[in-house]
C-alpha atoms as a PDB file:
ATOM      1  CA  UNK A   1     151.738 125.338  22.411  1.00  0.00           C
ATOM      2  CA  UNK A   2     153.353 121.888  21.765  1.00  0.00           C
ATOM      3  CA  UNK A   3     151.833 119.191  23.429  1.00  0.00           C
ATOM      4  CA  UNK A   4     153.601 115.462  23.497  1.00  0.00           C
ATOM      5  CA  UNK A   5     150.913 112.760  23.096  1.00  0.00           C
ATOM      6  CA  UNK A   6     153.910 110.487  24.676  1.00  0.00           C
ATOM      7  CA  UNK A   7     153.203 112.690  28.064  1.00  0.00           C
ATOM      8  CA  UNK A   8     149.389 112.832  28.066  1.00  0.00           C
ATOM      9  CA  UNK A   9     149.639 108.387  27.854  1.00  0.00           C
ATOM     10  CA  UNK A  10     152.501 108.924  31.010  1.00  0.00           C
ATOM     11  CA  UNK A  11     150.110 111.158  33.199  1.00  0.00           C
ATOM     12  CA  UNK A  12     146.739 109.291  31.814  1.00  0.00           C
ATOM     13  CA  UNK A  13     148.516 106.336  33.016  1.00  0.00           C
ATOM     14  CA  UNK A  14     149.575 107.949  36.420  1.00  0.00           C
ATOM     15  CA  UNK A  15     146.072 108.780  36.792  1.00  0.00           C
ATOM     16  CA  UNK A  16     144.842 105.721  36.265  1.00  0.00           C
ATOM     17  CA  UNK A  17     147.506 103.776  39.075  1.00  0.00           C
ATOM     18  CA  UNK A  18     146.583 106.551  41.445  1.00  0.00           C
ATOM     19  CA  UNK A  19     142.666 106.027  41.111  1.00  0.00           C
ATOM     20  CA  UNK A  20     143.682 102.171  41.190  1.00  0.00           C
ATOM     21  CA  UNK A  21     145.042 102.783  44.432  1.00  0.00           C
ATOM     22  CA  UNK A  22     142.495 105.275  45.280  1.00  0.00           C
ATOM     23  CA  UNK A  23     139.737 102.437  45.352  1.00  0.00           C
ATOM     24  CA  UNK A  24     141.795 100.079  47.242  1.00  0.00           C
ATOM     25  CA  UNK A  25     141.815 102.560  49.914  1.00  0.00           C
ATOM     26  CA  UNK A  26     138.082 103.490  49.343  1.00  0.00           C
ATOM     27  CA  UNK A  27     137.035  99.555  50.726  1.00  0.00           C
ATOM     28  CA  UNK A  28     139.106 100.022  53.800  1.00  0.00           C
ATOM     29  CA  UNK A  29     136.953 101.919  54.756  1.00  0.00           C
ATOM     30  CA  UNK A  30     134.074 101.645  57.642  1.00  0.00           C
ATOM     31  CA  UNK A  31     131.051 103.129  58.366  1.00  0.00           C
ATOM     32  CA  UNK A  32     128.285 102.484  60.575  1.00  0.00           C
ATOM     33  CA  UNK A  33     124.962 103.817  61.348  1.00  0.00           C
ATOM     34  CA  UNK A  34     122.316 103.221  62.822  1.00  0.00           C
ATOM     35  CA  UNK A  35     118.458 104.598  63.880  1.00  0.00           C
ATOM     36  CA  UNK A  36     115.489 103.480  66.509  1.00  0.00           C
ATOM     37  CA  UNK A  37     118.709 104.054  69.458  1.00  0.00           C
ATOM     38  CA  UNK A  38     120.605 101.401  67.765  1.00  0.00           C
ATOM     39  CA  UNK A  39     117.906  99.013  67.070  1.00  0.00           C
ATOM     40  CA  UNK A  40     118.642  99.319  63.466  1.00  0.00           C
ATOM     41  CA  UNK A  41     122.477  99.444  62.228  1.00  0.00           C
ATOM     42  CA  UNK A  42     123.743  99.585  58.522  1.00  0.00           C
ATOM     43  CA  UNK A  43     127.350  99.046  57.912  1.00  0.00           C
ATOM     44  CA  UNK A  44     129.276 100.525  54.567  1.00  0.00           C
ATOM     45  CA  UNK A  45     132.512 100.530  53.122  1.00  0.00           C
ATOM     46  CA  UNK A  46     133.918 103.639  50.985  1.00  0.00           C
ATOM     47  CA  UNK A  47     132.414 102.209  47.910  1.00  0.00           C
ATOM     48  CA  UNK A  48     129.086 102.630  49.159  1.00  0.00           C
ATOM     49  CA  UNK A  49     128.678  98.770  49.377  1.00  0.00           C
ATOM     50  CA  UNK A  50     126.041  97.467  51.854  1.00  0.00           C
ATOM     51  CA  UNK A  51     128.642  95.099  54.250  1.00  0.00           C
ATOM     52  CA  UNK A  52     125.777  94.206  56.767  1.00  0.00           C
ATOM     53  CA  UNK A  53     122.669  94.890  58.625  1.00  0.00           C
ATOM     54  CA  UNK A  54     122.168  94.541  62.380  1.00  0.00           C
ATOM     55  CA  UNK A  55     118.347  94.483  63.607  1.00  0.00           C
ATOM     56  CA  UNK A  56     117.619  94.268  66.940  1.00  0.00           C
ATOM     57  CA  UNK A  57     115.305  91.259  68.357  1.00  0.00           C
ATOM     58  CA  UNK A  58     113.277  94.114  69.695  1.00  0.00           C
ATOM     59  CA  UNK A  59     112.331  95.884  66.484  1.00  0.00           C
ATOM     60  CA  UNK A  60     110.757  92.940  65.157  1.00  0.00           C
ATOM     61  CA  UNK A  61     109.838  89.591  66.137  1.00  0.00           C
ATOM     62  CA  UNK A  62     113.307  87.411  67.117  1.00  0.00           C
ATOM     63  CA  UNK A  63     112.478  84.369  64.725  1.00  0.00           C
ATOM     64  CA  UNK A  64     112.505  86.565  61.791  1.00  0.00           C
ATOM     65  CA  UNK A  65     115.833  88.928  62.426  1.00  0.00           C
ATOM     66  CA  UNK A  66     118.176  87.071  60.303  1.00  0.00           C
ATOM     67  CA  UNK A  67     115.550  86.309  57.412  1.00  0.00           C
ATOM     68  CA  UNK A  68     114.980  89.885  57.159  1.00  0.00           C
ATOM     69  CA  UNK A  69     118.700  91.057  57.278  1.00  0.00           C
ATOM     70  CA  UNK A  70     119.410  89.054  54.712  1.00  0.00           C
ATOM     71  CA  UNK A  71     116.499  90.258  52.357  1.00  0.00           C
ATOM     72  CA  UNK A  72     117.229  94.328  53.102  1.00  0.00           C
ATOM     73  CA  UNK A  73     121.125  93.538  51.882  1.00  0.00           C
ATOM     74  CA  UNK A  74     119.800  91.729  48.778  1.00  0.00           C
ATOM     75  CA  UNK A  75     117.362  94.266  47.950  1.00  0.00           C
ATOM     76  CA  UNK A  76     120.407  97.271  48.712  1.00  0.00           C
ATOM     77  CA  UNK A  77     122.490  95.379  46.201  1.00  0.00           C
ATOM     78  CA  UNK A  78     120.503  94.808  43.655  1.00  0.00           C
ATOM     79  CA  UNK A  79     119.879  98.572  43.721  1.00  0.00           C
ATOM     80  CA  UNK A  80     123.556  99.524  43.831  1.00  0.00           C
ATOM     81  CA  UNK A  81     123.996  97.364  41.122  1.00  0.00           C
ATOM     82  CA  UNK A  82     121.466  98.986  39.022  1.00  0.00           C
ATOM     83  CA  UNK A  83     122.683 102.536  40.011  1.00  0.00           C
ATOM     84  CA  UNK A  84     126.083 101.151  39.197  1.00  0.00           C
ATOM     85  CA  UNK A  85     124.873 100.222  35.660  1.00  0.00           C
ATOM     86  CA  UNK A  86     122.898 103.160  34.950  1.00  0.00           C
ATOM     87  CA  UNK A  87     125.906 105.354  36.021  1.00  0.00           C
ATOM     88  CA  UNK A  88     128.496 103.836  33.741  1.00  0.00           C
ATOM     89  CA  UNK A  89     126.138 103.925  31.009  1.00  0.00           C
ATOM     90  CA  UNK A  90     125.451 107.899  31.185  1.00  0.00           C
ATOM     91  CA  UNK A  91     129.566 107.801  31.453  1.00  0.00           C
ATOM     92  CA  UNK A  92     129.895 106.070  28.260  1.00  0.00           C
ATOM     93  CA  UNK A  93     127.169 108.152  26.510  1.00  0.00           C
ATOM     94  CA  UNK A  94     128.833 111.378  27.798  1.00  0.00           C
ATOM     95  CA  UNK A  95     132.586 110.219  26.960  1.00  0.00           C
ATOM     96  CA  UNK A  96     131.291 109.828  23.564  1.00  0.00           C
ATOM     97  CA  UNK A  97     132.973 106.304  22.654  1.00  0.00           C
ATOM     98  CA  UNK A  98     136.251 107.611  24.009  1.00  0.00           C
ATOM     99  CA  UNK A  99     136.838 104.259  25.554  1.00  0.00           C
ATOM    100  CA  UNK A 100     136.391 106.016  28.763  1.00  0.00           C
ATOM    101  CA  UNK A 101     134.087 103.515  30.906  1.00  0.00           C
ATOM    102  CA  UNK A 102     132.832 105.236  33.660  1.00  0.00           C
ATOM    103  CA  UNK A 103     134.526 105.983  37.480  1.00  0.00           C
ATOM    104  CA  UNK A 104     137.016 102.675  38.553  1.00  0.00           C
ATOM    105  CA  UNK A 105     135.231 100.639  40.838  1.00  0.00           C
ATOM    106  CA  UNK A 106     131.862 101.337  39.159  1.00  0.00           C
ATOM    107  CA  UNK A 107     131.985  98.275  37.144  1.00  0.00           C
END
Protein backbone atom coordinates (compact mmCIF):
# COMPACT_ATOMS: atom_id res chain seq x y z
CA UNK A 1 0.00 0.00 0.00
CA UNK A 2 1.68 3.24 -1.26
CA UNK A 3 0.42 6.22 0.13
CA UNK A 4 1.51 9.90 -1.38
CA UNK A 5 2.01 12.37 1.50
CA UNK A 6 1.54 15.02 -1.57
CA UNK A 7 -2.32 13.64 -1.60
CA UNK A 8 -3.05 13.42 2.14
CA UNK A 9 -1.80 17.70 2.22
CA UNK A 10 -4.43 17.97 -1.17
CA UNK A 11 -7.46 16.25 0.66
CA UNK A 12 -6.32 17.67 4.34
CA UNK A 13 -6.49 20.86 2.57
CA UNK A 14 -9.92 20.10 0.85
CA UNK A 15 -11.10 19.30 4.17
CA UNK A 16 -10.13 22.12 5.67
CA UNK A 17 -11.91 24.73 2.69
CA UNK A 18 -14.96 22.56 3.02
CA UNK A 19 -15.24 22.90 6.96
CA UNK A 20 -14.27 26.69 6.19
CA UNK A 21 -17.26 26.88 4.26
CA UNK A 22 -19.09 24.59 6.46
CA UNK A 23 -19.03 27.30 9.34
CA UNK A 24 -19.94 30.08 7.15
CA UNK A 25 -23.05 28.29 6.51
CA UNK A 26 -23.39 27.16 10.22
CA UNK A 27 -24.02 31.29 11.26
CA UNK A 28 -26.69 31.59 8.67
CA UNK A 29 -28.42 29.92 10.50
CA UNK A 30 -31.65 30.79 12.86
CA UNK A 31 -33.22 29.44 15.61
CA UNK A 32 -35.69 30.51 17.99
CA UNK A 33 -37.34 29.32 21.04
CA UNK A 34 -39.09 30.18 23.43
CA UNK A 35 -41.11 28.99 26.95
CA UNK A 36 -43.92 30.62 29.49
CA UNK A 37 -46.29 30.82 25.78
CA UNK A 38 -43.73 33.05 24.38
CA UNK A 39 -43.02 35.15 27.31
CA UNK A 40 -39.51 34.04 27.18
CA UNK A 41 -37.65 33.72 23.61
CA UNK A 42 -33.90 32.75 22.99
CA UNK A 43 -32.55 33.22 19.59
CA UNK A 44 -29.32 31.05 18.17
CA UNK A 45 -27.35 30.79 15.24
CA UNK A 46 -25.75 27.30 14.02
CA UNK A 47 -22.76 27.95 16.12
CA UNK A 48 -24.65 27.75 19.15
CA UNK A 49 -24.07 31.54 19.76
CA UNK A 50 -26.63 33.32 22.01
CA UNK A 51 -27.92 36.24 19.20
CA UNK A 52 -30.65 37.63 21.64
CA UNK A 53 -33.15 37.32 24.33
CA UNK A 54 -36.76 38.51 24.21
CA UNK A 55 -38.61 38.77 27.76
CA UNK A 56 -41.89 39.73 27.92
CA UNK A 57 -42.99 42.93 30.14
CA UNK A 58 -45.28 40.42 31.72
CA UNK A 59 -42.77 37.93 33.09
CA UNK A 60 -41.13 40.45 35.05
CA UNK A 61 -41.49 43.91 36.00
CA UNK A 62 -41.31 46.34 32.56
CA UNK A 63 -38.49 48.72 33.98
CA UNK A 64 -36.16 45.91 34.32
CA UNK A 65 -36.70 43.84 30.79
CA UNK A 66 -33.82 45.21 28.97
CA UNK A 67 -31.36 45.22 32.09
CA UNK A 68 -32.02 41.67 32.47
CA UNK A 69 -31.72 40.64 28.71
CA UNK A 70 -28.69 42.01 28.58
CA UNK A 71 -27.23 40.23 31.77
CA UNK A 72 -28.72 36.46 30.66
CA UNK A 73 -26.67 37.04 27.09
CA UNK A 74 -23.53 38.05 29.04
CA UNK A 75 -23.75 35.33 31.42
CA UNK A 76 -24.60 32.66 28.10
CA UNK A 77 -21.39 33.96 26.61
CA UNK A 78 -19.19 33.88 29.03
CA UNK A 79 -20.20 30.22 29.39
CA UNK A 80 -19.85 29.41 25.70
CA UNK A 81 -16.70 30.89 25.87
CA UNK A 82 -15.51 28.77 28.61
CA UNK A 83 -17.03 25.58 27.02
CA UNK A 84 -15.32 26.81 23.90
CA UNK A 85 -11.95 26.87 25.76
CA UNK A 86 -12.28 23.80 27.63
CA UNK A 87 -13.25 21.99 24.35
CA UNK A 88 -10.26 22.99 22.29
CA UNK A 89 -8.09 22.22 25.07
CA UNK A 90 -9.27 18.38 25.46
CA UNK A 91 -8.76 18.63 21.38
CA UNK A 92 -5.26 19.59 21.71
CA UNK A 93 -4.54 17.09 24.56
CA UNK A 94 -6.19 14.29 22.49
CA UNK A 95 -4.45 15.31 19.02
CA UNK A 96 -1.35 14.88 20.90
CA UNK A 97 0.62 18.13 19.63
CA UNK A 98 -0.38 17.25 16.09
CA UNK A 99 -1.00 20.88 15.46
CA UNK A 100 -4.55 19.91 15.24
CA UNK A 101 -6.46 22.78 17.30
CA UNK A 102 -9.71 21.71 17.95
CA UNK A 103 -13.23 21.91 15.59
CA UNK A 104 -13.06 25.44 13.17
CA UNK A 105 -15.12 27.90 14.66
CA UNK A 106 -14.28 26.76 18.22
CA UNK A 107 -11.64 29.27 18.64
Amino acid sequence: MNINPFDLLKNAQKLQEQMGSFQEKLGGIRATGSSGGGMVEVELNGRLEFLAIRISPEAVDPREVEMLQDLIVAAFTAAMEKTKEAINAEMGALAGGMGISGFPGLS
